[in-house]
Protein backbone atom coordinates (compact mmCIF):
# COMPACT_ATOMS: atom_id res chain seq x y z
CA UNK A 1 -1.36 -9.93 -25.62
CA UNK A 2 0.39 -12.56 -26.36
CA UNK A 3 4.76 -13.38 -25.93
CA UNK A 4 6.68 -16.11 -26.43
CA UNK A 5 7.48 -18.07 -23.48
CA UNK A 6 10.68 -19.45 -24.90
CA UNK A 7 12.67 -15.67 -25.03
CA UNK A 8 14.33 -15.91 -21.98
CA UNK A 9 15.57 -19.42 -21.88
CA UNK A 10 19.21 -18.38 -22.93
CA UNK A 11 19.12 -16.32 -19.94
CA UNK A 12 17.82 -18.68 -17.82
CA UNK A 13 20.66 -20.99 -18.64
CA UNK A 14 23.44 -18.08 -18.19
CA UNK A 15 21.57 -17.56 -14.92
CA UNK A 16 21.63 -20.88 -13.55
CA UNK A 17 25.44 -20.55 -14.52
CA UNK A 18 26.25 -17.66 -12.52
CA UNK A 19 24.31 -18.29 -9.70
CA UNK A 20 26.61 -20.66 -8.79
CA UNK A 21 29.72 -18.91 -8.99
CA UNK A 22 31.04 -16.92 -5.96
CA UNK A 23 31.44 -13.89 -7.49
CA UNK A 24 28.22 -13.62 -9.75
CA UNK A 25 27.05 -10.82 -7.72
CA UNK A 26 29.37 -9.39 -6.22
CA UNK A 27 33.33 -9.17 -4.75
CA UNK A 28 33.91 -12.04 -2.21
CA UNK A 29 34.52 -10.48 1.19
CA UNK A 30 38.10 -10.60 0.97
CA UNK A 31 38.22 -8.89 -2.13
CA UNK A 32 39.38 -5.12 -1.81
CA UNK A 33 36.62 -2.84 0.21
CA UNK A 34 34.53 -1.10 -2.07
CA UNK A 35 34.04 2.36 -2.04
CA UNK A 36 31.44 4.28 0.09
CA UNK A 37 28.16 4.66 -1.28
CA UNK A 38 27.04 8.31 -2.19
CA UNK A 39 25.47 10.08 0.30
CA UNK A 40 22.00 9.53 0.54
CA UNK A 41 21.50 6.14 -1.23
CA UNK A 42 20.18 3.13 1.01
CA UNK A 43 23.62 1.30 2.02
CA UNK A 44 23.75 -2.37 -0.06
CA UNK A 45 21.65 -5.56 1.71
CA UNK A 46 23.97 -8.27 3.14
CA UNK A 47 21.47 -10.52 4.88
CA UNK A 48 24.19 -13.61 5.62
CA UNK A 49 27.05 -11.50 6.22
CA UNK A 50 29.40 -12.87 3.11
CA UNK A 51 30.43 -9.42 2.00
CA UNK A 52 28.22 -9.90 -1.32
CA UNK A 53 25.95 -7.82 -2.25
CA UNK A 54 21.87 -9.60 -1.96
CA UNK A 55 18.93 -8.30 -3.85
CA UNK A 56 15.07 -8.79 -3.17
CA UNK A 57 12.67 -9.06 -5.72
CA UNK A 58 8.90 -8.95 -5.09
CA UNK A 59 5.84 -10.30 -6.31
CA UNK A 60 3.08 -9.10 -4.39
CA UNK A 61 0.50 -10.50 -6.66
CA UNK A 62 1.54 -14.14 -6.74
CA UNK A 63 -0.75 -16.74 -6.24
CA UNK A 64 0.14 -18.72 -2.81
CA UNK A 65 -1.57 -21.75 -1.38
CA UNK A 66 -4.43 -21.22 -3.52
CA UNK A 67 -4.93 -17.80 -2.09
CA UNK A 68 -4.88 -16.03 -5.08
CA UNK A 69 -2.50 -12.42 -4.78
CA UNK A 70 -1.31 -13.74 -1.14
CA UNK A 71 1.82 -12.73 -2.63
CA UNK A 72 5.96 -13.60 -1.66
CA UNK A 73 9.48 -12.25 -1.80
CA UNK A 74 12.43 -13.59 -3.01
CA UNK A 75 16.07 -13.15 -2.21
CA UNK A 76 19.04 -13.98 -4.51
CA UNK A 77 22.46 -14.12 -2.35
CA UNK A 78 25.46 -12.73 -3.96
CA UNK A 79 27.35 -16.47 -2.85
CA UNK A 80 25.10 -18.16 -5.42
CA UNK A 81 21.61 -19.23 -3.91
CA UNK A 82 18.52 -18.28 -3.67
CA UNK A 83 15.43 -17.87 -1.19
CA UNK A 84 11.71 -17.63 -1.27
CA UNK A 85 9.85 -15.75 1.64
CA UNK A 86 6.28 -15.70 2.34
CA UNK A 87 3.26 -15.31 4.80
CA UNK A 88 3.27 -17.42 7.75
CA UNK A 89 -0.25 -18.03 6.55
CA UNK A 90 -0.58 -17.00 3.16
CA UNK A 91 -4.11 -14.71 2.29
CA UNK A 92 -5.84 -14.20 -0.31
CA UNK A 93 -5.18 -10.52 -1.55
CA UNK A 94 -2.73 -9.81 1.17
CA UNK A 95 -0.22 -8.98 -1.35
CA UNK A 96 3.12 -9.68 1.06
CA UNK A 97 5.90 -7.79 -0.21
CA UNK A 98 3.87 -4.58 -1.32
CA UNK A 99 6.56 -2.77 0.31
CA UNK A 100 10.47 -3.95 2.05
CA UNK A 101 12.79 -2.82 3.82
CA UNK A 102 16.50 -3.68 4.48
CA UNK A 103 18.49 -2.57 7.56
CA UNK A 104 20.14 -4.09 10.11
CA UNK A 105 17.56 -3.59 12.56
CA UNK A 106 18.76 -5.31 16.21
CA UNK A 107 22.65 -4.34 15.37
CA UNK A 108 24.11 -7.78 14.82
CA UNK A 109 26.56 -6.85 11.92
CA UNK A 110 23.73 -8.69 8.95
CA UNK A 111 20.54 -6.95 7.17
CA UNK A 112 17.43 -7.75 8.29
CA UNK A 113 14.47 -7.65 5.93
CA UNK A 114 10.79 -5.95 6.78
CA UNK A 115 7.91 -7.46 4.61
CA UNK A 116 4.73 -5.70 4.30
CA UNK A 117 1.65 -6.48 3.51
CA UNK A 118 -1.74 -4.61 3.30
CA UNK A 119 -2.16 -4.54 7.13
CA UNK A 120 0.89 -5.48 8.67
CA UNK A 121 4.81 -5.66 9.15
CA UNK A 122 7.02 -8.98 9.74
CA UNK A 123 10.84 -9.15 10.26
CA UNK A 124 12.94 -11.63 8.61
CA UNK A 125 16.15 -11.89 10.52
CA UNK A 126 19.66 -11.75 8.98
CA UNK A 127 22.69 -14.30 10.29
CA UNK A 128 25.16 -16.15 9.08
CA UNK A 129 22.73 -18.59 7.01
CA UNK A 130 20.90 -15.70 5.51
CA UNK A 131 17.52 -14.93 6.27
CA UNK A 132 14.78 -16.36 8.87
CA UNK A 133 12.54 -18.22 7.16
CA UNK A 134 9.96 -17.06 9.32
CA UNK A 135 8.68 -13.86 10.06
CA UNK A 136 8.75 -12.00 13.45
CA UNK A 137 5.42 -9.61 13.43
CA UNK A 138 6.19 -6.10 14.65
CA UNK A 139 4.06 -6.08 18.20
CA UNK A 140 0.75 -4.45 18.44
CA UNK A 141 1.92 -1.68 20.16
CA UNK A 142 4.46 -0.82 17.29
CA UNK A 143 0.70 0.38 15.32
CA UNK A 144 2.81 -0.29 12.14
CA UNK A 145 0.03 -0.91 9.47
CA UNK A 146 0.15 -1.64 5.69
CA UNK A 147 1.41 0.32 2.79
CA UNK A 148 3.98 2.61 2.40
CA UNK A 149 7.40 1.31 4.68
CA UNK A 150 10.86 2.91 4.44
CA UNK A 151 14.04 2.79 6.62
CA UNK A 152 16.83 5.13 7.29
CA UNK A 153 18.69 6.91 10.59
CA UNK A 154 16.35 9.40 10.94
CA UNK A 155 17.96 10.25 14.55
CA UNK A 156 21.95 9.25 13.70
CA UNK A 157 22.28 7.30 16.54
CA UNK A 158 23.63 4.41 14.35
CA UNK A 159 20.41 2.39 14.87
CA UNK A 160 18.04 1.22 12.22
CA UNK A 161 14.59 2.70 11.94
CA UNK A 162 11.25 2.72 10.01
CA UNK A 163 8.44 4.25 9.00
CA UNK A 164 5.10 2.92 8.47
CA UNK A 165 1.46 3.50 8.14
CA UNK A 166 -0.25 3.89 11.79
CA UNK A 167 -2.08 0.93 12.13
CA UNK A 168 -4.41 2.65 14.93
CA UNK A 169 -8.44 3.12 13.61
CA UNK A 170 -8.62 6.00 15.78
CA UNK A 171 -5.17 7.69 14.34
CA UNK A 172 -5.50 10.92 12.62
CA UNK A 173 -5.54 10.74 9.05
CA UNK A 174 -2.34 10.32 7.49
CA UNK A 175 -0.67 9.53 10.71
CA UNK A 176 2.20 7.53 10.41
CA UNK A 177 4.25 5.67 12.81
CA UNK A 178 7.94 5.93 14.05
CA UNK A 179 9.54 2.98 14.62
CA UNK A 180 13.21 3.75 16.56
CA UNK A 181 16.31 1.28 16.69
CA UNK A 182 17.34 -0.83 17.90
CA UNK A 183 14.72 -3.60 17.90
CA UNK A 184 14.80 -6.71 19.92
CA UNK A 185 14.18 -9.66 18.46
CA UNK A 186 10.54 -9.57 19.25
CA UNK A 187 10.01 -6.81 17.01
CA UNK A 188 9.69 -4.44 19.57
CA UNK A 189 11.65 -1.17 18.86
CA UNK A 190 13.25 1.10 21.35
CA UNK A 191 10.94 3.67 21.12
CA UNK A 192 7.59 5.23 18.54
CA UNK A 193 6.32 8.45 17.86
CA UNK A 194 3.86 9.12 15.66
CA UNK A 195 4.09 11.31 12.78
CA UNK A 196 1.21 13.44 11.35
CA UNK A 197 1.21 14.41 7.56
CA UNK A 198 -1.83 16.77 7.73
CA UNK A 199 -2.65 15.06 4.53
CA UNK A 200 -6.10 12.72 3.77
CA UNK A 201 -4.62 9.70 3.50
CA UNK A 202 -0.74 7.94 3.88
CA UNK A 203 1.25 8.79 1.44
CA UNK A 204 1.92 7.34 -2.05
CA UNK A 205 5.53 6.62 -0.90
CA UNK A 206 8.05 7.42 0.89
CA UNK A 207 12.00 7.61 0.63
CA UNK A 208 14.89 8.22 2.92
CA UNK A 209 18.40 9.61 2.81
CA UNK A 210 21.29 12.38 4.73
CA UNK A 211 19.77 15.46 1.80
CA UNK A 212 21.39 17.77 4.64
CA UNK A 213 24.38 15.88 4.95
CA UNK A 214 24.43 16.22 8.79
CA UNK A 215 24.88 12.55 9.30
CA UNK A 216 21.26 11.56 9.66
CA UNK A 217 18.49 10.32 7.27
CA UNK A 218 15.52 12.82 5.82
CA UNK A 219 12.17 11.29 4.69
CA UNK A 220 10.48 12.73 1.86
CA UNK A 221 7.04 11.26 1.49
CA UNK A 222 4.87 11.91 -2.06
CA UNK A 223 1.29 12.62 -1.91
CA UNK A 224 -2.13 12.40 -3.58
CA UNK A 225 -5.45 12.33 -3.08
CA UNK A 226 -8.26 10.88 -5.78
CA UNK A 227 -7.09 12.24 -9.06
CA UNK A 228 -4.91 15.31 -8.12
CA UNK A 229 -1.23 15.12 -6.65
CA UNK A 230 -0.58 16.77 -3.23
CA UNK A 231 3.17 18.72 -2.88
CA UNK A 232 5.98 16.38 -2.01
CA UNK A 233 6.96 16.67 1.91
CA UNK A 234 10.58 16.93 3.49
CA UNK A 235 10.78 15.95 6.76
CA UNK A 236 14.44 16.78 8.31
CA UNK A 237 16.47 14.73 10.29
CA UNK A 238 17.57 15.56 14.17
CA UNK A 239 19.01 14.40 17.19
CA UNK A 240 15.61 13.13 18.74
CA UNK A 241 14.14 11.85 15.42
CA UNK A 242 12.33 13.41 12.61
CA UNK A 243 11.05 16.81 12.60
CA UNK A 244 7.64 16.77 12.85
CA UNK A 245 7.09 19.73 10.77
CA UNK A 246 7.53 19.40 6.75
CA UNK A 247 8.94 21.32 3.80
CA UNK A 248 6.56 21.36 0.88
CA UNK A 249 8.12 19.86 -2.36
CA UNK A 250 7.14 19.53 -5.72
CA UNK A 251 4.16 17.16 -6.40
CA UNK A 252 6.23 13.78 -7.82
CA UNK A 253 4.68 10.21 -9.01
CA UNK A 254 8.28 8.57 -8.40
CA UNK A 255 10.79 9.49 -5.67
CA UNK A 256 14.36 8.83 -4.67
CA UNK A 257 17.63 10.34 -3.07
CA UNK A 258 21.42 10.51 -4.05
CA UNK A 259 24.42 12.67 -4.00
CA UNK A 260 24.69 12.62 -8.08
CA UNK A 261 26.95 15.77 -7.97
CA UNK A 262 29.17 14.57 -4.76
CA UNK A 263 28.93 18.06 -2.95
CA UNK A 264 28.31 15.76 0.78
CA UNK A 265 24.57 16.15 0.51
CA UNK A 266 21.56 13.64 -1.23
CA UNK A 267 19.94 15.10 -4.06
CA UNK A 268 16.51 14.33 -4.37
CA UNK A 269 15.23 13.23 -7.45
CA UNK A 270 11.50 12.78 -8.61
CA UNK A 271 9.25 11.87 -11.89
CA UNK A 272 6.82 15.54 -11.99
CA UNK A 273 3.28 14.70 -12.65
CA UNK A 274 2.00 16.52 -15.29
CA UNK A 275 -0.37 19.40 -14.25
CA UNK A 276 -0.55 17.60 -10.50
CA UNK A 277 -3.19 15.37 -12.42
CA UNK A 278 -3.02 11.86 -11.35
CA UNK A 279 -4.86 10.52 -14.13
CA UNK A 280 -2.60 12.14 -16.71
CA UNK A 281 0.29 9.84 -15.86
CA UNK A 282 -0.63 7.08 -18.35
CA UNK A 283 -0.16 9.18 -21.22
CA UNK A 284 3.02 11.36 -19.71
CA UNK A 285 5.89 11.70 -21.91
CA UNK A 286 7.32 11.79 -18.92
CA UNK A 287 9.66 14.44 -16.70
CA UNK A 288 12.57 13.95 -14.20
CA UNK A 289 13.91 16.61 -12.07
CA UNK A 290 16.68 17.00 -9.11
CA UNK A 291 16.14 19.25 -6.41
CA UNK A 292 19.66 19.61 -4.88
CA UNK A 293 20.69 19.17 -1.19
CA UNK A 294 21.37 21.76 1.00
CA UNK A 295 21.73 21.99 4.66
CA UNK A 296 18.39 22.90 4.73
CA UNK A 297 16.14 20.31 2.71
CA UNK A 298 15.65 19.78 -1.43
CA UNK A 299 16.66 23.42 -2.93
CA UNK A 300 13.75 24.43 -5.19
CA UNK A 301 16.10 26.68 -6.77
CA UNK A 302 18.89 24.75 -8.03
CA UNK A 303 17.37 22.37 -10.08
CA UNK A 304 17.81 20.01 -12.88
CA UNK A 305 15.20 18.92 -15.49
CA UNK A 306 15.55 16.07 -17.87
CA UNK A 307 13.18 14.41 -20.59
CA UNK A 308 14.04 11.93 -23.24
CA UNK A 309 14.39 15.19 -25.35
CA UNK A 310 16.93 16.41 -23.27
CA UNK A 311 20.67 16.27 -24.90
CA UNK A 312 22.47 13.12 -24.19
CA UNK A 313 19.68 11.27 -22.98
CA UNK A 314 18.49 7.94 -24.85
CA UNK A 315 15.08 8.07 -26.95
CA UNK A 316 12.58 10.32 -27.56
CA UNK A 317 10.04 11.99 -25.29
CA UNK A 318 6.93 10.62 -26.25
CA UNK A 319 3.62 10.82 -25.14
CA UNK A 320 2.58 7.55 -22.44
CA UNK A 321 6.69 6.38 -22.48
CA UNK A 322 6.49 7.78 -18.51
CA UNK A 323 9.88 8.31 -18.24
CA UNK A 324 10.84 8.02 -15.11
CA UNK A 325 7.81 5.55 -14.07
CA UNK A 326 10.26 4.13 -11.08
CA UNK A 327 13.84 5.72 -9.86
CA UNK A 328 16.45 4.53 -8.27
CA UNK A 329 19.69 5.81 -7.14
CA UNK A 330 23.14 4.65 -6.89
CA UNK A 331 26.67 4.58 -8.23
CA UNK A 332 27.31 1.97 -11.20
CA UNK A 333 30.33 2.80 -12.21
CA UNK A 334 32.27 3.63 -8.70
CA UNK A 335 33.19 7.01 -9.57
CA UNK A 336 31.74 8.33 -6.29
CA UNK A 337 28.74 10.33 -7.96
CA UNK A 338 24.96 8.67 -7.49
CA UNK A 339 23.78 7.45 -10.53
CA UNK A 340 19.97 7.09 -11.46
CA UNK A 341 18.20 4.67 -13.13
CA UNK A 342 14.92 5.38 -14.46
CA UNK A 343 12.57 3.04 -15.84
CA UNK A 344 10.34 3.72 -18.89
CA UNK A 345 8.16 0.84 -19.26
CA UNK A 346 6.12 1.99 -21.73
CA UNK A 347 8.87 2.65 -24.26
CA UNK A 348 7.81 1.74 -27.80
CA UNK A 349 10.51 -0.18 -29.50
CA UNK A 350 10.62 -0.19 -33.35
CA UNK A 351 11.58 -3.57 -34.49
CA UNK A 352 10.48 -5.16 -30.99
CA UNK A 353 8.18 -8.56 -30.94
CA UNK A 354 4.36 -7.98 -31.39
CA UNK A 355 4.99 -4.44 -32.81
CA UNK A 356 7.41 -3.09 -29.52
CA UNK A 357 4.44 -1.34 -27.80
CA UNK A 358 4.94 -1.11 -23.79
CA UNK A 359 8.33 -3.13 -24.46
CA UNK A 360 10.13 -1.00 -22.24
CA UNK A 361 13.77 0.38 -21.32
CA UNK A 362 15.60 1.65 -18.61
CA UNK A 363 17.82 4.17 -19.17
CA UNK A 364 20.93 4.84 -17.04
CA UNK A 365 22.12 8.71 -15.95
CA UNK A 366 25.48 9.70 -14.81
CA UNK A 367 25.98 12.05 -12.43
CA UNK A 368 29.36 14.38 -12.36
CA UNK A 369 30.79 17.64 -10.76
CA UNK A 370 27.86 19.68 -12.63
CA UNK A 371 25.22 17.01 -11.28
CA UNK A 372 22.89 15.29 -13.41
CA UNK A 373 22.74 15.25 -17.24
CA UNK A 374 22.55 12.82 -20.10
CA UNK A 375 26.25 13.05 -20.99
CA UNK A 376 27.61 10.00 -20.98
CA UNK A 377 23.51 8.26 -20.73
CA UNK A 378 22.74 4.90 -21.72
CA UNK A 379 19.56 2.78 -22.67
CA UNK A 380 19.21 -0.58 -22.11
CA UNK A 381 15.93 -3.34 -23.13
CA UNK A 382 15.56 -6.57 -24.27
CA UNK A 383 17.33 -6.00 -27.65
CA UNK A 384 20.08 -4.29 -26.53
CA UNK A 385 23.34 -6.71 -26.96
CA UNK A 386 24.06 -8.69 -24.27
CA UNK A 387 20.85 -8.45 -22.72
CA UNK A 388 18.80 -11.89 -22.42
CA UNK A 389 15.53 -12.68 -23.83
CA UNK A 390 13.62 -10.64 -26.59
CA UNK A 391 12.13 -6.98 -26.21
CA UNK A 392 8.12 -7.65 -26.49
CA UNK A 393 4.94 -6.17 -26.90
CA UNK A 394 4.00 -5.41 -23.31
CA UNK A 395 6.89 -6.69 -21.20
CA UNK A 396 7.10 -3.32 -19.44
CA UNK A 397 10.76 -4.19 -18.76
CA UNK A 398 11.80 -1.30 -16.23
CA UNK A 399 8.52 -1.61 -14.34
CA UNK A 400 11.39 -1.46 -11.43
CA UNK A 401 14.65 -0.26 -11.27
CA UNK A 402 17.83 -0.86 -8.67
CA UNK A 403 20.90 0.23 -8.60
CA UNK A 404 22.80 -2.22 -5.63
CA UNK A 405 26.56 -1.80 -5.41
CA UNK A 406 28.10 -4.60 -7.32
CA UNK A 407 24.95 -5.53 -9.46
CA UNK A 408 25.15 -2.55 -11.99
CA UNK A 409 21.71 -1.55 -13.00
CA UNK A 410 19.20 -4.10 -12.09
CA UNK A 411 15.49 -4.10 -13.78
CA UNK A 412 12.15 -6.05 -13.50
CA UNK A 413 9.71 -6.50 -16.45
CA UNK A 414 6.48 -7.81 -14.37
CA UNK A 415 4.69 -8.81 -17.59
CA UNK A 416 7.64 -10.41 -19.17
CA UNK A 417 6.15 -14.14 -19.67
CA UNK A 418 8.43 -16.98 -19.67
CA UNK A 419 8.80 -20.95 -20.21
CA UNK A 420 7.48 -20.80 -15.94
CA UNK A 421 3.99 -19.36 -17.22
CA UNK A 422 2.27 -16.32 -18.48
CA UNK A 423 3.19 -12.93 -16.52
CA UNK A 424 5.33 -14.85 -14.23
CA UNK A 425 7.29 -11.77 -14.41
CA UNK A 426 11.53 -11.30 -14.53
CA UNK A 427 14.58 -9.85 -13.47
CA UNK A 428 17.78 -8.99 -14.81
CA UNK A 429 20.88 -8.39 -13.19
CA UNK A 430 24.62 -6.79 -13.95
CA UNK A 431 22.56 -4.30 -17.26
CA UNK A 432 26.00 -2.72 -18.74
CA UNK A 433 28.55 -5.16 -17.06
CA UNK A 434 29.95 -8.48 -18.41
CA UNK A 435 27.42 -11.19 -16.93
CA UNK A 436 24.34 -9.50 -18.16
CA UNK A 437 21.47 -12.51 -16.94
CA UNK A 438 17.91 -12.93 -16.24
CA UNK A 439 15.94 -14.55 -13.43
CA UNK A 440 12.76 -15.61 -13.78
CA UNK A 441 10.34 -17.60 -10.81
CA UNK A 442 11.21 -20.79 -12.58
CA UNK A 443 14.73 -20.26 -12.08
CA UNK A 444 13.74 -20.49 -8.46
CA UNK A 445 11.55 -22.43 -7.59
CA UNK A 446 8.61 -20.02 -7.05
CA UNK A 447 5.42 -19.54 -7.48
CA UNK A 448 5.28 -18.41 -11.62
CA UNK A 449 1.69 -18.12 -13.67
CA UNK A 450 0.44 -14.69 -13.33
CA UNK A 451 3.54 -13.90 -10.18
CA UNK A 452 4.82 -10.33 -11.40
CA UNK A 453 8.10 -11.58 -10.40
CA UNK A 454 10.07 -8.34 -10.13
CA UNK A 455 7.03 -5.81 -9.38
CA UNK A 456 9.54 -4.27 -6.96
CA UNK A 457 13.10 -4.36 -6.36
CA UNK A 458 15.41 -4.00 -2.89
């Protein structure tokens, strides 16, 4: 299918426009402090230390060197800059930045970023001048292998940790790998453990956050195996790490964790796959629900389901929209509830370029004292005012979804093709606030034709 490359030049100009202003992004650091994050959500990325908030957009399948889906990451700074990251040696099908990660990781005050690829794990370090512009591989003996890779505090000892695929060939299957802060500058964390899911293979993903609101992180990982879902696994918190016994969950296609009714405890939020069929997702109305924290794990109780039919909530529920195709969870409008964004991709829009097929939304939940609902739910695509560029036949704008403190709603429409080249891909930033712009790999500098810019967000 074909779009026109010219929609998003008006947001290219507004983009180069803010980018240069100090407080595109975010308040400068001696702006009032901002109020905590919910529980549960991933704390904001500040890679040079400016008090801004950064965000990380991904494009796995670029085209690097000549090595066709080597893949890169790129970084827009909340002061106004940008940066591109990629391979030390770029590879052909490698796809660096599958899968990041943001903590500070060696406790020096800035972020640090972990890039993934299909087989291995590199640290870019955070300082004053942002990030390292090359990558420090995790050692061999760290076993951390390719896709999935989350962080959190899984032992609340204040130090950054992840989770990866065990790299080992002899590893049991679905092993995965510990990784314990703090890390020295080597790579080398303090201590591993390995982790075993009982399962066939690693899981689909993976997402962290305090669901028991003891202080420490919880990983829930999502499973599958061929074309049936496995149940969703909770894996608690403790003093010496992560339990390493689960909780079954819910089977769930999309996964993530916030405190959306502010009782102290993440909630955890997934997309339900419809009759634990893999291959039904492509034609899925789509389904979100909440499982609410409690001190021990994701209540399957006390739940909370929402569709596009549900009242309050943008759109219709139609079959193949797949509401809910990627989550994300955080608080846009500094209330102190978590907030979700959900992406629907596939969202039809009537009136939309090249008939509005796959044009694609995002649509914007509130939480409140009662938890999730759509009161008070908005929509937002290419056509909504204030929104650069022009909704398309198969942009799949909300591929991705963020919700970073000071950056509103953020989305990426992977297929969105622009004046840089076909499916170069795009981002837009500040959805809902004054500022509303796109970025796009031109914008950047970065590798464009056929890039997904904006596969995944951070």
């Amino acid at each position: 299918m074909r779009h026109r490359p010219h929609t998003l030049a008006a947001g290219c100009a507004l983009a180069a426009a803010l980018l240069t202003a100090p407080l595109a992004l975010a308040a400068p650091a001696a702006a009032a402090p901002a109020a905590a994050a919910p529980i549960g959500t991933q704390p904001r990325a500040d890679f040079d230390g400016d008090g801004r908030t950064d965000l990380v957009s991904a494009a796995p399948s670029a085209t690097v060197g000549g090595q066709e889906r080597a893949g890169y990451v790129s970084v827009v700074y909340g002061g106004g800059r940008d940066q591109t990251l990629t391979a030390a040696s770029p590879a052909g099908g490698a796809a660096f930045g599958g899968a990041t990660a943001a903590r500070d990781l060696d406790g020096d005050g800035h972020t640090d970023l972990a890039v993934q690829d299909r087989s291995s794990v590199v640290v870019h370090w955070g300082s004053a001048q942002g990030l390292s512009a090359q990558g420090t591989p995790l050692p061999a003996t760290a076993r951390a292998g390719g896709f999935p890779l989350t962080e959190g505090d899984f032992d609340g000892d204040g130090h950054a940790d992840l989770v990866a695929r065990d790299s080992d060939p002899d590893a049991e299957w679905g092993q995965l790998r510990m990784l314990y802060g703090p890390f020295e500058r080597d790579g080398a964390p303090a201590r591993t453990a390995g982790l075993a899911t009982g399962r066939t293979f690693e899981p689909t993903g993976m997402v962290a956050g305090d669901i028991t609101g003891d202080g420490r992180d919880d990983l829930v990982t999502t499973h599958a195996f061929e074309e049936m879902s496995e149940s969703s696994q909770f894996w608690a918190g403790t003093a010496s790490g992560l339990a390493t016994t689960a909780k079954s969950l819910p089977d769930a296609a999309a996964a993530t964790i916030g405190d959306v009714d502010k009782d102290g405890r993440g909630d955890l939020v997934i997309r339900t796959v419809p009759g634990g069929v893999v291959e039904n997702l492509p034609y899925d109305a789509g389904t979100i629900k909440v499982l609410y924290g409690t001190a021990s794990g994701p209540s399957t109780t006390r739940t909370t389901t929402l569709t596009q039919n549900s009242a309050g909530v943008p759109g219709a529920s139609e079959d193949g929209d797949q509401f809910g195709y990627a989550l994300a969870a955080g608080d846009a409008n500094g209330d102190g509830y978590a907030d979700i964004a959900a992406g629907v991709p596939y969202e039809d829009l009537a009136g939309a370029a090249g008939g509005g097929k796959d044009a694609g939304s995002v649509v914007l939940l509130k939480g409140g004292a009662s938890g999730l609902t759509g009161s008070g739910a908005k929509a937002y695509h290419q056509d909504t005012a204030g929104v650069p560029g022009v909704a398309e036949a198969g942009d799949r704008f909300g591929a991705s979804v963020a919700l970073p403190a000071g950056l509103g709603p953020v989305a990426g429409a992977p297929d969105e093709d622009t004046a840089a080249g076909q499916g170069s891909g795009a981002v837009w930033l500040r959805l809902g606030l004054s500022g509303t712009y796109a970025v796009n790999p031109g914008d950047i500098g970065a590798p464009a034709p056929g890039a997904a810019f904006g596969t995944y967000l951070r």
